[in-house]
PDB file of N, CA and C in Angstrom:
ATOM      1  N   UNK A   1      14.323 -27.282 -33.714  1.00  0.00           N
ATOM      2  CA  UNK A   1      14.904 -26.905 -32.444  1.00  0.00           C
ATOM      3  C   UNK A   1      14.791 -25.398 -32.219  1.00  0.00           C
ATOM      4  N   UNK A   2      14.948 -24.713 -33.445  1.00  0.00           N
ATOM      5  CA  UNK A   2      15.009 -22.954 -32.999  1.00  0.00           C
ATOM      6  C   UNK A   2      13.334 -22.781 -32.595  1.00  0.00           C
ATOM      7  N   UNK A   3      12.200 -23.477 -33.530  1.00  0.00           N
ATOM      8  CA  UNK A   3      11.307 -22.946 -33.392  1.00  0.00           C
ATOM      9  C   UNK A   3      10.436 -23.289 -32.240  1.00  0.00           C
ATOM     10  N   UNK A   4      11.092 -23.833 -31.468  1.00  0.00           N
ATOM     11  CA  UNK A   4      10.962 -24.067 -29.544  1.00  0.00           C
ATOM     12  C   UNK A   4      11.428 -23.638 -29.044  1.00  0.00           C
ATOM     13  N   UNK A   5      12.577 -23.046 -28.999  1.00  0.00           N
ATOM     14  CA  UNK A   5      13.641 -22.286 -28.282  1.00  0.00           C
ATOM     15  C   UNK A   5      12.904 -20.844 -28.616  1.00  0.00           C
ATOM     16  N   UNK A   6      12.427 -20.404 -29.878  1.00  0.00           N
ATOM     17  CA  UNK A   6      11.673 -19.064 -29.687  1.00  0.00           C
ATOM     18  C   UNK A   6      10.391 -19.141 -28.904  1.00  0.00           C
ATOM     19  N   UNK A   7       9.846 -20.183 -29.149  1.00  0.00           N
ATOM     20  CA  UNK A   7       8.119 -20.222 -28.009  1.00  0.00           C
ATOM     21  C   UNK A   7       8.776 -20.341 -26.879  1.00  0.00           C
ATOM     22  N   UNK A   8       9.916 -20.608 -26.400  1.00  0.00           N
ATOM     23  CA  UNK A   8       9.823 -21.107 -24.933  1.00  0.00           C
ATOM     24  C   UNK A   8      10.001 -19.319 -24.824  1.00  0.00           C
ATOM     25  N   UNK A   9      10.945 -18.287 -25.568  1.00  0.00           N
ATOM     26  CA  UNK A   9      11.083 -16.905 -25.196  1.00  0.00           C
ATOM     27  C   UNK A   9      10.250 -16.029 -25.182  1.00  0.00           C
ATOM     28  N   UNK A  10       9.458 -16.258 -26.116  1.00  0.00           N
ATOM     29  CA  UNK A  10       8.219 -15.527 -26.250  1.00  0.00           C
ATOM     30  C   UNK A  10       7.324 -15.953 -25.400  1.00  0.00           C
ATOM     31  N   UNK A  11       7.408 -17.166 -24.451  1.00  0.00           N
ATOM     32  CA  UNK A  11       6.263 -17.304 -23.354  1.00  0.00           C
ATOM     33  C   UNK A  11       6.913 -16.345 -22.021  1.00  0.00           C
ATOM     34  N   UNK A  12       8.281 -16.745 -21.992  1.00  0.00           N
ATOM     35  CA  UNK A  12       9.005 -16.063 -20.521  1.00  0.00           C
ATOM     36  C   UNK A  12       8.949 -14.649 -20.872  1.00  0.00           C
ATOM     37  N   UNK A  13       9.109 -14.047 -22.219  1.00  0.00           N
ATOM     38  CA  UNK A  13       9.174 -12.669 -22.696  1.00  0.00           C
ATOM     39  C   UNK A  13       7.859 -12.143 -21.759  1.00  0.00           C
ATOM     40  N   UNK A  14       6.519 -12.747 -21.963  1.00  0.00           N
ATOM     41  CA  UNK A  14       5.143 -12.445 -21.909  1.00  0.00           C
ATOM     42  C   UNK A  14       5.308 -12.184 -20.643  1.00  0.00           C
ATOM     43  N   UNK A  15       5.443 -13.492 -19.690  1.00  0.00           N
ATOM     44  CA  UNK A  15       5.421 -13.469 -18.327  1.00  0.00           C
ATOM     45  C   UNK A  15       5.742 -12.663 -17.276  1.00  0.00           C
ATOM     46  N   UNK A  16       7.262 -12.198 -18.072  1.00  0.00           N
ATOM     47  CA  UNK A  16       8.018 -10.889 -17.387  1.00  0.00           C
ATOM     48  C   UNK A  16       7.286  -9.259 -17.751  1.00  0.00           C
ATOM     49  N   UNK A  17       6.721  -9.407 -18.732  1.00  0.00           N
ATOM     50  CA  UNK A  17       6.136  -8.102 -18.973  1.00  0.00           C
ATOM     51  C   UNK A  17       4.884  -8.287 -18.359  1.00  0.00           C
ATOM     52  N   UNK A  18       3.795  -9.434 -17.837  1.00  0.00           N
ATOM     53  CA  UNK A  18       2.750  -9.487 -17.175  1.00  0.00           C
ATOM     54  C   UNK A  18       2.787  -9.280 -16.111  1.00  0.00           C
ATOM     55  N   UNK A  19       4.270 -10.230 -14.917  1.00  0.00           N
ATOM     56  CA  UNK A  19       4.544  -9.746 -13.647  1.00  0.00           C
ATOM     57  C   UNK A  19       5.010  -8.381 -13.568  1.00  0.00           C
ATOM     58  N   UNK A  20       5.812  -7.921 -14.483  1.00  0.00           N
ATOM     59  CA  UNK A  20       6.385  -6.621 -14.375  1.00  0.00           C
ATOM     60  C   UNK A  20       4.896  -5.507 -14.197  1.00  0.00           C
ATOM     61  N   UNK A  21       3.771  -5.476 -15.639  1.00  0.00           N
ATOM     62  CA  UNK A  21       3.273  -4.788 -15.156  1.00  0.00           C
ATOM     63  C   UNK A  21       2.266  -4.738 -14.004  1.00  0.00           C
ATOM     64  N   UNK A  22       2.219  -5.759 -13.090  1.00  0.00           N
ATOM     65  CA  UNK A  22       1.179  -6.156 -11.826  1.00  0.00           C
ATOM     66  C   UNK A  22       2.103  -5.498 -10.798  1.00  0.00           C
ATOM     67  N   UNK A  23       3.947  -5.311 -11.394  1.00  0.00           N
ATOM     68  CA  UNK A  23       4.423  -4.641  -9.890  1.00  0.00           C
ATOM     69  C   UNK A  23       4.315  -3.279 -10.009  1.00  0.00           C
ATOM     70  N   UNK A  24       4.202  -3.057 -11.124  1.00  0.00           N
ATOM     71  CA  UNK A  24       4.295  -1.028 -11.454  1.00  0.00           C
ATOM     72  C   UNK A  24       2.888  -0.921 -11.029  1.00  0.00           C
ATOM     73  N   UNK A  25       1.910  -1.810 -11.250  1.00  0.00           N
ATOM     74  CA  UNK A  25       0.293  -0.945 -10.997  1.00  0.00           C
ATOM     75  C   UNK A  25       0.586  -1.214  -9.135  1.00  0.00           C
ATOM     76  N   UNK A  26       1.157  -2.018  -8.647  1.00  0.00           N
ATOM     77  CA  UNK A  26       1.142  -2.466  -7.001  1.00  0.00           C
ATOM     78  C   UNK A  26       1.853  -1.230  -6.598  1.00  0.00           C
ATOM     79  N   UNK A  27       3.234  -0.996  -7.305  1.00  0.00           N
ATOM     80  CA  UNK A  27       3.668   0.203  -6.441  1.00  0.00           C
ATOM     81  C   UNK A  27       3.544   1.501  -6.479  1.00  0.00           C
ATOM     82  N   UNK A  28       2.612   1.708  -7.485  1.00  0.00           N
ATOM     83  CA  UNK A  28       2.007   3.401  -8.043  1.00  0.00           C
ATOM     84  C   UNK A  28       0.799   2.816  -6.670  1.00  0.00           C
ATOM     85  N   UNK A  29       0.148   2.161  -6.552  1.00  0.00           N
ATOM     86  CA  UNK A  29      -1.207   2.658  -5.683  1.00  0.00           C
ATOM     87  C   UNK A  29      -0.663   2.438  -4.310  1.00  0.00           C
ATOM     88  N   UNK A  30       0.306   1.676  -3.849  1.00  0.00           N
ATOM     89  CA  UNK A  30       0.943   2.032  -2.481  1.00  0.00           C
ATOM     90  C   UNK A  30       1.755   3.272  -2.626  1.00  0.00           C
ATOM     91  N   UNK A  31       2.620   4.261  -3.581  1.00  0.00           N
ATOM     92  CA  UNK A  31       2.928   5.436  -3.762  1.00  0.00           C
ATOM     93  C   UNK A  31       1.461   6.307  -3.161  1.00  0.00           C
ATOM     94  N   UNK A  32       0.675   6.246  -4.112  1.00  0.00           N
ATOM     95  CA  UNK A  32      -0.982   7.195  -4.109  1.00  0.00           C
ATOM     96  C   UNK A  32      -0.864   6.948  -2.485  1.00  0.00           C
ATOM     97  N   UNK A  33      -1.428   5.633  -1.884  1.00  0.00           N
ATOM     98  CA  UNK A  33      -1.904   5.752  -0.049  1.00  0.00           C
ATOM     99  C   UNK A  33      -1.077   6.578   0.794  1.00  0.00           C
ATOM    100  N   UNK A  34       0.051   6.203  -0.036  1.00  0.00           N
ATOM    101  CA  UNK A  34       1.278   7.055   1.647  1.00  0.00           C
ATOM    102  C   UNK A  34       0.804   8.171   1.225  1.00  0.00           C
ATOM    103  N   UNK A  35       1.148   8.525  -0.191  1.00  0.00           N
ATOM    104  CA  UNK A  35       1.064  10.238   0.099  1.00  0.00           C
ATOM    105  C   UNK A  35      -0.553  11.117   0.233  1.00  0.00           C
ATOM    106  N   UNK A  36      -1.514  10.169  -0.118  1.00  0.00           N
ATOM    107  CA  UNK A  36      -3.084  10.931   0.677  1.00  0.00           C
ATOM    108  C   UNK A  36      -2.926  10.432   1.827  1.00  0.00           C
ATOM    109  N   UNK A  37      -2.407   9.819   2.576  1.00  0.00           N
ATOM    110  CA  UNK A  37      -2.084   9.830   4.022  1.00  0.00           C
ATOM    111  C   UNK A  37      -1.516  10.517   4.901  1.00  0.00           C
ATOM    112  N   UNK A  38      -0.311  10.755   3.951  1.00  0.00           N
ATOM    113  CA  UNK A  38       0.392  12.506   4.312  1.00  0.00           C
ATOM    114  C   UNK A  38       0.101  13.530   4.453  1.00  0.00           C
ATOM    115  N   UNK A  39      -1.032  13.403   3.507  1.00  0.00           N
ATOM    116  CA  UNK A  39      -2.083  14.724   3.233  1.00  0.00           C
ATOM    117  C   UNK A  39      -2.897  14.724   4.468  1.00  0.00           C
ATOM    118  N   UNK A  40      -3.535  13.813   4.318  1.00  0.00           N
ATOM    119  CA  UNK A  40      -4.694  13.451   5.189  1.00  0.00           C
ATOM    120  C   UNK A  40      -4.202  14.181   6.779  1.00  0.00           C
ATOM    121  N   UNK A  41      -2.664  13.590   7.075  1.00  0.00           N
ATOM    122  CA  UNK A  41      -2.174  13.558   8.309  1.00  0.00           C
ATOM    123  C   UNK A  41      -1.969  15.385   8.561  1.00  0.00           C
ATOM    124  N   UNK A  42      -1.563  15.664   7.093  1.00  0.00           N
ATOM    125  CA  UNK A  42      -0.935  17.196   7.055  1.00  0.00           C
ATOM    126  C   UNK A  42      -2.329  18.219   7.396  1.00  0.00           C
ATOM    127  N   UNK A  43      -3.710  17.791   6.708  1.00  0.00           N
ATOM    128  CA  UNK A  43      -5.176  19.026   7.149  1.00  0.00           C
ATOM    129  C   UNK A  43      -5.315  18.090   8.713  1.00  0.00           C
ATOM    130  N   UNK A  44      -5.054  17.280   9.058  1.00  0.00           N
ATOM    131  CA  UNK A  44      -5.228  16.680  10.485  1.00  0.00           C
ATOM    132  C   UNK A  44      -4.657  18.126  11.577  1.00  0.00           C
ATOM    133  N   UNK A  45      -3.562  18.601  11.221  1.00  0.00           N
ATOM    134  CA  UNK A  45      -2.668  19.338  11.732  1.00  0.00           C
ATOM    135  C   UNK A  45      -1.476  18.797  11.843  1.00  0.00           C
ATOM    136  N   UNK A  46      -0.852  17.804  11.905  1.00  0.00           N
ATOM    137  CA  UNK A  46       0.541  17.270  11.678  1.00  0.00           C
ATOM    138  C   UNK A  46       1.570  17.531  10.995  1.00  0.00           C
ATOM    139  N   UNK A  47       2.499  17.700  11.485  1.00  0.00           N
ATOM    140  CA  UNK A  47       4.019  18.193  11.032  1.00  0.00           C
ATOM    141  C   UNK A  47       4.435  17.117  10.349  1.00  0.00           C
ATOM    142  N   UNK A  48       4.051  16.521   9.001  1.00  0.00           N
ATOM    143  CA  UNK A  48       4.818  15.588   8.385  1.00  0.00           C
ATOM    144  C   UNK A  48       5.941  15.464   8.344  1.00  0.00           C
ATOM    145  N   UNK A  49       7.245  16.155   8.917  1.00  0.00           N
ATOM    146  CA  UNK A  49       7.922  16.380   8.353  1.00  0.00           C
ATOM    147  C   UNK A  49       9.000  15.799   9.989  1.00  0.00           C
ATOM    148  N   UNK A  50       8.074  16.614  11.445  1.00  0.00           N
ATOM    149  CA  UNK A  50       8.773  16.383  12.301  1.00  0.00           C
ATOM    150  C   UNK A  50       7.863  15.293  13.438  1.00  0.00           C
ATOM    151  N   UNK A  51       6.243  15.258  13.139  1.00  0.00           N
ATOM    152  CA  UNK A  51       6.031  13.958  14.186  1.00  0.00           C
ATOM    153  C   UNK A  51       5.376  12.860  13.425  1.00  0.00           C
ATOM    154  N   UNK A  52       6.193  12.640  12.343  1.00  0.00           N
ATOM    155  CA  UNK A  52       6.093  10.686  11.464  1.00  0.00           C
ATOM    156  C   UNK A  52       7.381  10.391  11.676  1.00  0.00           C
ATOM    157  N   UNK A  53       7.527   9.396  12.297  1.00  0.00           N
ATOM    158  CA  UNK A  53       8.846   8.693  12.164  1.00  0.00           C
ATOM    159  C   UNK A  53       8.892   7.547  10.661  1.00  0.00           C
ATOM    160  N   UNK A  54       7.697   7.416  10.651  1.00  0.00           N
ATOM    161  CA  UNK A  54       8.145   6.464   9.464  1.00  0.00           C
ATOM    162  C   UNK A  54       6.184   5.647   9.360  1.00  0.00           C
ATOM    163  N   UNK A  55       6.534   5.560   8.276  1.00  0.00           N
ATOM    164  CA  UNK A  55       5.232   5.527   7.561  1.00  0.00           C
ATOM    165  C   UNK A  55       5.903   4.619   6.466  1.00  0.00           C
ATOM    166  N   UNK A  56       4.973   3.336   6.334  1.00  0.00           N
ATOM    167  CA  UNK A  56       5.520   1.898   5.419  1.00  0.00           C
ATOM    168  C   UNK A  56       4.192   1.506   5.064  1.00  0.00           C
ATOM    169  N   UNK A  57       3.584   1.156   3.828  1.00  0.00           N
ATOM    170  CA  UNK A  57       2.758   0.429   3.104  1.00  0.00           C
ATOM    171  C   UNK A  57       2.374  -1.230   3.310  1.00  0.00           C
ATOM    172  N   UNK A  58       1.332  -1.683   3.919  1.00  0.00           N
ATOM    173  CA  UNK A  58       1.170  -2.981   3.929  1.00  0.00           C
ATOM    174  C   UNK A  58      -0.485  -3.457   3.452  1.00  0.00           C
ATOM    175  N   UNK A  59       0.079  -5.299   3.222  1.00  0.00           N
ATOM    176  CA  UNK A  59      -1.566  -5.278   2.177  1.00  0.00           C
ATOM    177  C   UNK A  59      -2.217  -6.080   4.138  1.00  0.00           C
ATOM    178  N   UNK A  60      -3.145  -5.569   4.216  1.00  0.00           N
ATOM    179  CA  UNK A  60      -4.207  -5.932   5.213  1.00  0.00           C
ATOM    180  C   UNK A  60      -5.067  -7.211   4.616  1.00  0.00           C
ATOM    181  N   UNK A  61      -5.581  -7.423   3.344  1.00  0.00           N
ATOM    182  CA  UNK A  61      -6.764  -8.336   3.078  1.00  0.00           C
ATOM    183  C   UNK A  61      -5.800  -9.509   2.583  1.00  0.00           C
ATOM    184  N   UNK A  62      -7.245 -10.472   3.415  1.00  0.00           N
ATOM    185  CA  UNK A  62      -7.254 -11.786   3.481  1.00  0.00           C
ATOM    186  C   UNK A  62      -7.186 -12.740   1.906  1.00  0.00           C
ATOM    187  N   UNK A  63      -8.231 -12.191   1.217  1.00  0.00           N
ATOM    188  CA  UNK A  63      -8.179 -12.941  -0.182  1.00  0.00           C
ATOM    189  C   UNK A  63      -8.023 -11.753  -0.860  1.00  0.00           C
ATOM    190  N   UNK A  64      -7.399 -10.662  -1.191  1.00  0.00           N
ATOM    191  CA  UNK A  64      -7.361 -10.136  -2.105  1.00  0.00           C
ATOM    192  C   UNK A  64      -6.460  -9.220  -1.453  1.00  0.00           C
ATOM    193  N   UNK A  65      -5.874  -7.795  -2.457  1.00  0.00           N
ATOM    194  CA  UNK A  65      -5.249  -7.070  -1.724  1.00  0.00           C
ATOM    195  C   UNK A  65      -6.076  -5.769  -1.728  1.00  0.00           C
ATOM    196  N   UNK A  66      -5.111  -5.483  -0.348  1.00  0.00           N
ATOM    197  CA  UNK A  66      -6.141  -4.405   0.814  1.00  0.00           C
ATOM    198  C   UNK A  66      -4.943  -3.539   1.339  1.00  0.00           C
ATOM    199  N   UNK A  67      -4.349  -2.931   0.687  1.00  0.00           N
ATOM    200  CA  UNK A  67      -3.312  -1.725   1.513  1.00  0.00           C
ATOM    201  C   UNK A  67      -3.858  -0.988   2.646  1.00  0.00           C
ATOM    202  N   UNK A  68      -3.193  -0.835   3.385  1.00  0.00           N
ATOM    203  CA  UNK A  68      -3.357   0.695   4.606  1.00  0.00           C
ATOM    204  C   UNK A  68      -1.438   0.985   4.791  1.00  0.00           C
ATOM    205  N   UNK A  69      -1.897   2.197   4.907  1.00  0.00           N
ATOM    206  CA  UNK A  69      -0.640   3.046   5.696  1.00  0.00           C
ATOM    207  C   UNK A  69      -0.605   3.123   7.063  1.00  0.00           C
ATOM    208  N   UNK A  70       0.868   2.005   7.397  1.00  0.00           N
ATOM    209  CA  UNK A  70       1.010   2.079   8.661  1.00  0.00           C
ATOM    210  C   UNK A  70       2.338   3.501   9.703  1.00  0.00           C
ATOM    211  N   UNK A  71       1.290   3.906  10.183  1.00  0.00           N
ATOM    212  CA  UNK A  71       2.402   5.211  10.579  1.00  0.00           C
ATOM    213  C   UNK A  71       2.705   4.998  12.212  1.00  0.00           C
ATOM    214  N   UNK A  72       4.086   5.768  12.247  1.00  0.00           N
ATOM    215  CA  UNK A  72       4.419   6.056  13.429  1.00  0.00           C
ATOM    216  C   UNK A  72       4.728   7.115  13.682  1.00  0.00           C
ATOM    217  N   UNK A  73       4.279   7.602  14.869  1.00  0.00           N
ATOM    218  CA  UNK A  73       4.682   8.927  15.096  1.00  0.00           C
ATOM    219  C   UNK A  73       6.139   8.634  16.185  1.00  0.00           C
ATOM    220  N   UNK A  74       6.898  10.169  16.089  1.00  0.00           N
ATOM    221  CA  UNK A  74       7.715   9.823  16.472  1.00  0.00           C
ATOM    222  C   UNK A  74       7.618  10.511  18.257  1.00  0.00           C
ATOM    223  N   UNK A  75       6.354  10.601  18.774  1.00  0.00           N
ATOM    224  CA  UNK A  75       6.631  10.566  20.212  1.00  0.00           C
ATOM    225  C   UNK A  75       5.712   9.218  20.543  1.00  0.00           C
ATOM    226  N   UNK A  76       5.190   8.587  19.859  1.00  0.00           N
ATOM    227  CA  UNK A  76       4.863   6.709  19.816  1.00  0.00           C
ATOM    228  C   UNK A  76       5.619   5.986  19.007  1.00  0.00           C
ATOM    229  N   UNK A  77       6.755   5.867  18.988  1.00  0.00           N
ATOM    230  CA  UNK A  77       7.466   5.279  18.058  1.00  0.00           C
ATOM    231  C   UNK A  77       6.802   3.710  18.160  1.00  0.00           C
ATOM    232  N   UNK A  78       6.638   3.060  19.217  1.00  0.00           N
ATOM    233  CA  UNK A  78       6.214   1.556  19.396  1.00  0.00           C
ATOM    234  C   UNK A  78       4.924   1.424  18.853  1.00  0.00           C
ATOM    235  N   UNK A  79       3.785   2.244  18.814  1.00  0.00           N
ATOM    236  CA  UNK A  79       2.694   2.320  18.303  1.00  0.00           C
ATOM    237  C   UNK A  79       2.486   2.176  16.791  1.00  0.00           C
ATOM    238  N   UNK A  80       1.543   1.386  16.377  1.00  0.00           N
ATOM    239  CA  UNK A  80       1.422   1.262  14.633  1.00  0.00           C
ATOM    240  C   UNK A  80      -0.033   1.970  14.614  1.00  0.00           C
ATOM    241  N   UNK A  81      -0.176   2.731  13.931  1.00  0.00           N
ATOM    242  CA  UNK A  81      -1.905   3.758  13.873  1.00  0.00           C
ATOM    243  C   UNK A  81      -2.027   2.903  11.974  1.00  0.00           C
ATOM    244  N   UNK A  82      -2.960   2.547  11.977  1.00  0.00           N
ATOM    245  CA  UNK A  82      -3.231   2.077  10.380  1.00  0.00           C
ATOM    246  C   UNK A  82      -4.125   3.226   9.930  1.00  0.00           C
ATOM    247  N   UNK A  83      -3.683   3.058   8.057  1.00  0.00           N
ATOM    248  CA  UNK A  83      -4.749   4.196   7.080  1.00  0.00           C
ATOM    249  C   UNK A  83      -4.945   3.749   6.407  1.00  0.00           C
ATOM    250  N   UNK A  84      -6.317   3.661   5.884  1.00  0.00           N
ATOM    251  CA  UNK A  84      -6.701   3.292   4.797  1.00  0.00           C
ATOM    252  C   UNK A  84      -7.698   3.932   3.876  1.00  0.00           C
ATOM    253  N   UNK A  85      -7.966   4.129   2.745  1.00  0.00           N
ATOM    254  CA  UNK A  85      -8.938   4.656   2.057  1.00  0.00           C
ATOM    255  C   UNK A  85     -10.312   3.761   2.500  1.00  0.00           C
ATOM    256  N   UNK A  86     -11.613   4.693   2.845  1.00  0.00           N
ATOM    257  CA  UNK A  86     -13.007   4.207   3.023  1.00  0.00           C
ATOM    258  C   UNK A  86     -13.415   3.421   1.949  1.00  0.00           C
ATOM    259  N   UNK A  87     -14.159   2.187   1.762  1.00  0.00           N
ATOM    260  CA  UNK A  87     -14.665   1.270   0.748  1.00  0.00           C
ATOM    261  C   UNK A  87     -15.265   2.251  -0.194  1.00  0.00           C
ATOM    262  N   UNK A  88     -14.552   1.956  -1.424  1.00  0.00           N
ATOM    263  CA  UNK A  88     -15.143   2.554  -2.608  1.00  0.00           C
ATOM    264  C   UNK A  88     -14.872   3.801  -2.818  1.00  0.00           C
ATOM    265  N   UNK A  89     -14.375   4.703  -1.994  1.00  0.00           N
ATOM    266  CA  UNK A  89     -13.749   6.089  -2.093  1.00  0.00           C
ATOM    267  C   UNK A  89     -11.920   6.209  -2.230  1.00  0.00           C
ATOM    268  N   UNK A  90     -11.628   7.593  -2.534  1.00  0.00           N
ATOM    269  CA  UNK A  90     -10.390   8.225  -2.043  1.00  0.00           C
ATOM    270  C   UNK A  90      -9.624   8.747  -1.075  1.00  0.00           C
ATOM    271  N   UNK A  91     -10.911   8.266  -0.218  1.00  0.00           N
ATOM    272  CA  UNK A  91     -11.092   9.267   1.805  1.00  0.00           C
ATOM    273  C   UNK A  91      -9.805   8.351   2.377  1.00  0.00           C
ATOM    274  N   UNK A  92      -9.344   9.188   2.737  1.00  0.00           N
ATOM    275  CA  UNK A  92      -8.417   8.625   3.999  1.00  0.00           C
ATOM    276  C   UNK A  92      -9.297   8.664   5.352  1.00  0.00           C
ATOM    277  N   UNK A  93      -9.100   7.202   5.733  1.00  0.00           N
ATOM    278  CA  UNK A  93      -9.603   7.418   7.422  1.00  0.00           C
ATOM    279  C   UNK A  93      -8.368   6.751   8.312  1.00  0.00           C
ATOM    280  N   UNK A  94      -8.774   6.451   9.379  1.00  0.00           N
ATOM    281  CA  UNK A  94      -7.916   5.853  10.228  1.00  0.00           C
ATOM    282  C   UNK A  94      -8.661   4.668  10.659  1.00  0.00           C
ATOM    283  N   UNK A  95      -7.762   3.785  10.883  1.00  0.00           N
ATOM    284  CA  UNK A  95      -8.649   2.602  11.024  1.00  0.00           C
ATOM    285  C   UNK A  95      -8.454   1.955  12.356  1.00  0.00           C
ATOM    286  N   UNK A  96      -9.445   2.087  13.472  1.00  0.00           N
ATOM    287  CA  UNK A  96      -9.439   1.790  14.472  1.00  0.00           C
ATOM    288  C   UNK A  96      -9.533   0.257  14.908  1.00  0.00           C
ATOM    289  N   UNK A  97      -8.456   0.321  16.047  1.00  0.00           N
ATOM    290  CA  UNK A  97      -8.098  -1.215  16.965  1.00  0.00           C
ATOM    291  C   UNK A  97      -9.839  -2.104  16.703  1.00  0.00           C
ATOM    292  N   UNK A  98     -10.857  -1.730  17.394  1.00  0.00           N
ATOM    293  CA  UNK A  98     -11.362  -2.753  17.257  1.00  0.00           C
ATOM    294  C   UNK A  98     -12.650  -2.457  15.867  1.00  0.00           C
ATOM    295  N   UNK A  99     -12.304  -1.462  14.942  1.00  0.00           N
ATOM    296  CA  UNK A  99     -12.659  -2.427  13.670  1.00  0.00           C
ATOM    297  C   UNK A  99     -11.984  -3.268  12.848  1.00  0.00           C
ATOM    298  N   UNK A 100     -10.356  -3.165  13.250  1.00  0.00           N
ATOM    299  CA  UNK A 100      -9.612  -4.422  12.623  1.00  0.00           C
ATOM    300  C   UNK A 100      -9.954  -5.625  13.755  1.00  0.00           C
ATOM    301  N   UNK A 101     -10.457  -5.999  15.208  1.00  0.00           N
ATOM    302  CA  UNK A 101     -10.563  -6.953  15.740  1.00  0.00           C
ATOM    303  C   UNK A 101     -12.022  -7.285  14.751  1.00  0.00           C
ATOM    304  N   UNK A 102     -13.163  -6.409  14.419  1.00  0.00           N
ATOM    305  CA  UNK A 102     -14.162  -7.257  13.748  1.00  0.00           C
ATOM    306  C   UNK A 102     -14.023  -7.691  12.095  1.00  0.00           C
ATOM    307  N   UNK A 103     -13.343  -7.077  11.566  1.00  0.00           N
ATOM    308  CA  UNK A 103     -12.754  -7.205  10.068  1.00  0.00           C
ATOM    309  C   UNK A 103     -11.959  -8.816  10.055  1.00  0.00           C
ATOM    310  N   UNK A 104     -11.754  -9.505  11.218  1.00  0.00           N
ATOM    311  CA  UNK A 104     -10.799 -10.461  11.587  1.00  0.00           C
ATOM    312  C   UNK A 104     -11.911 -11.569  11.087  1.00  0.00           C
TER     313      UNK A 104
END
């Protein structure tokens, strides 16, 4: 009886340290986007400080994950402007209305 009761812990032990580390690598690289986005926004000329109202991390891709930084400025507060790093680089771009209508 004990020596099932330890495999069943040592499997959930595993599991929690496997999901655990898939959420620390998920929220260090949505950390990294906002803030080269900040950047990005800050050599843009932008007052990070007084026209972002709020800037939130979301995954964009269909089968896999695909972050962009969604920002608002705060004289468009209703407006969502998306960011994302260019395929295969560190570049921040902005990702325009109708290349997310063909990305669809």
């Amino acid at each position: 009886m004990m020596k099932g009761r330890n495999v069943v812990l040592i499997v959930l032990g595993a599991l929690l340290l496997f999901n655990g580390g898939r959420w620390f690598l998920a929220y260090q690289a949505q950390q990294e986007l906002k803030e080269d986005t900040l950047s990005y926004l800050t050599e843009q000329g932008y007052d990070t400080e007084n026209d972002i109202e709020d800037i939130t991390v979301v995954n964009v891709g269909r089968d896999g994950v695909v972050y962009s930084a969604v920002v608002n400025f705060t004289d468009e507060p209703e407006v969502d402007y998306f960011y994302a790093y260019r395929p295969n680089t560190k570049e921040i771009t902005k990702i325009d209305e109708e290349d997310h209508r063909t990305n669809k």
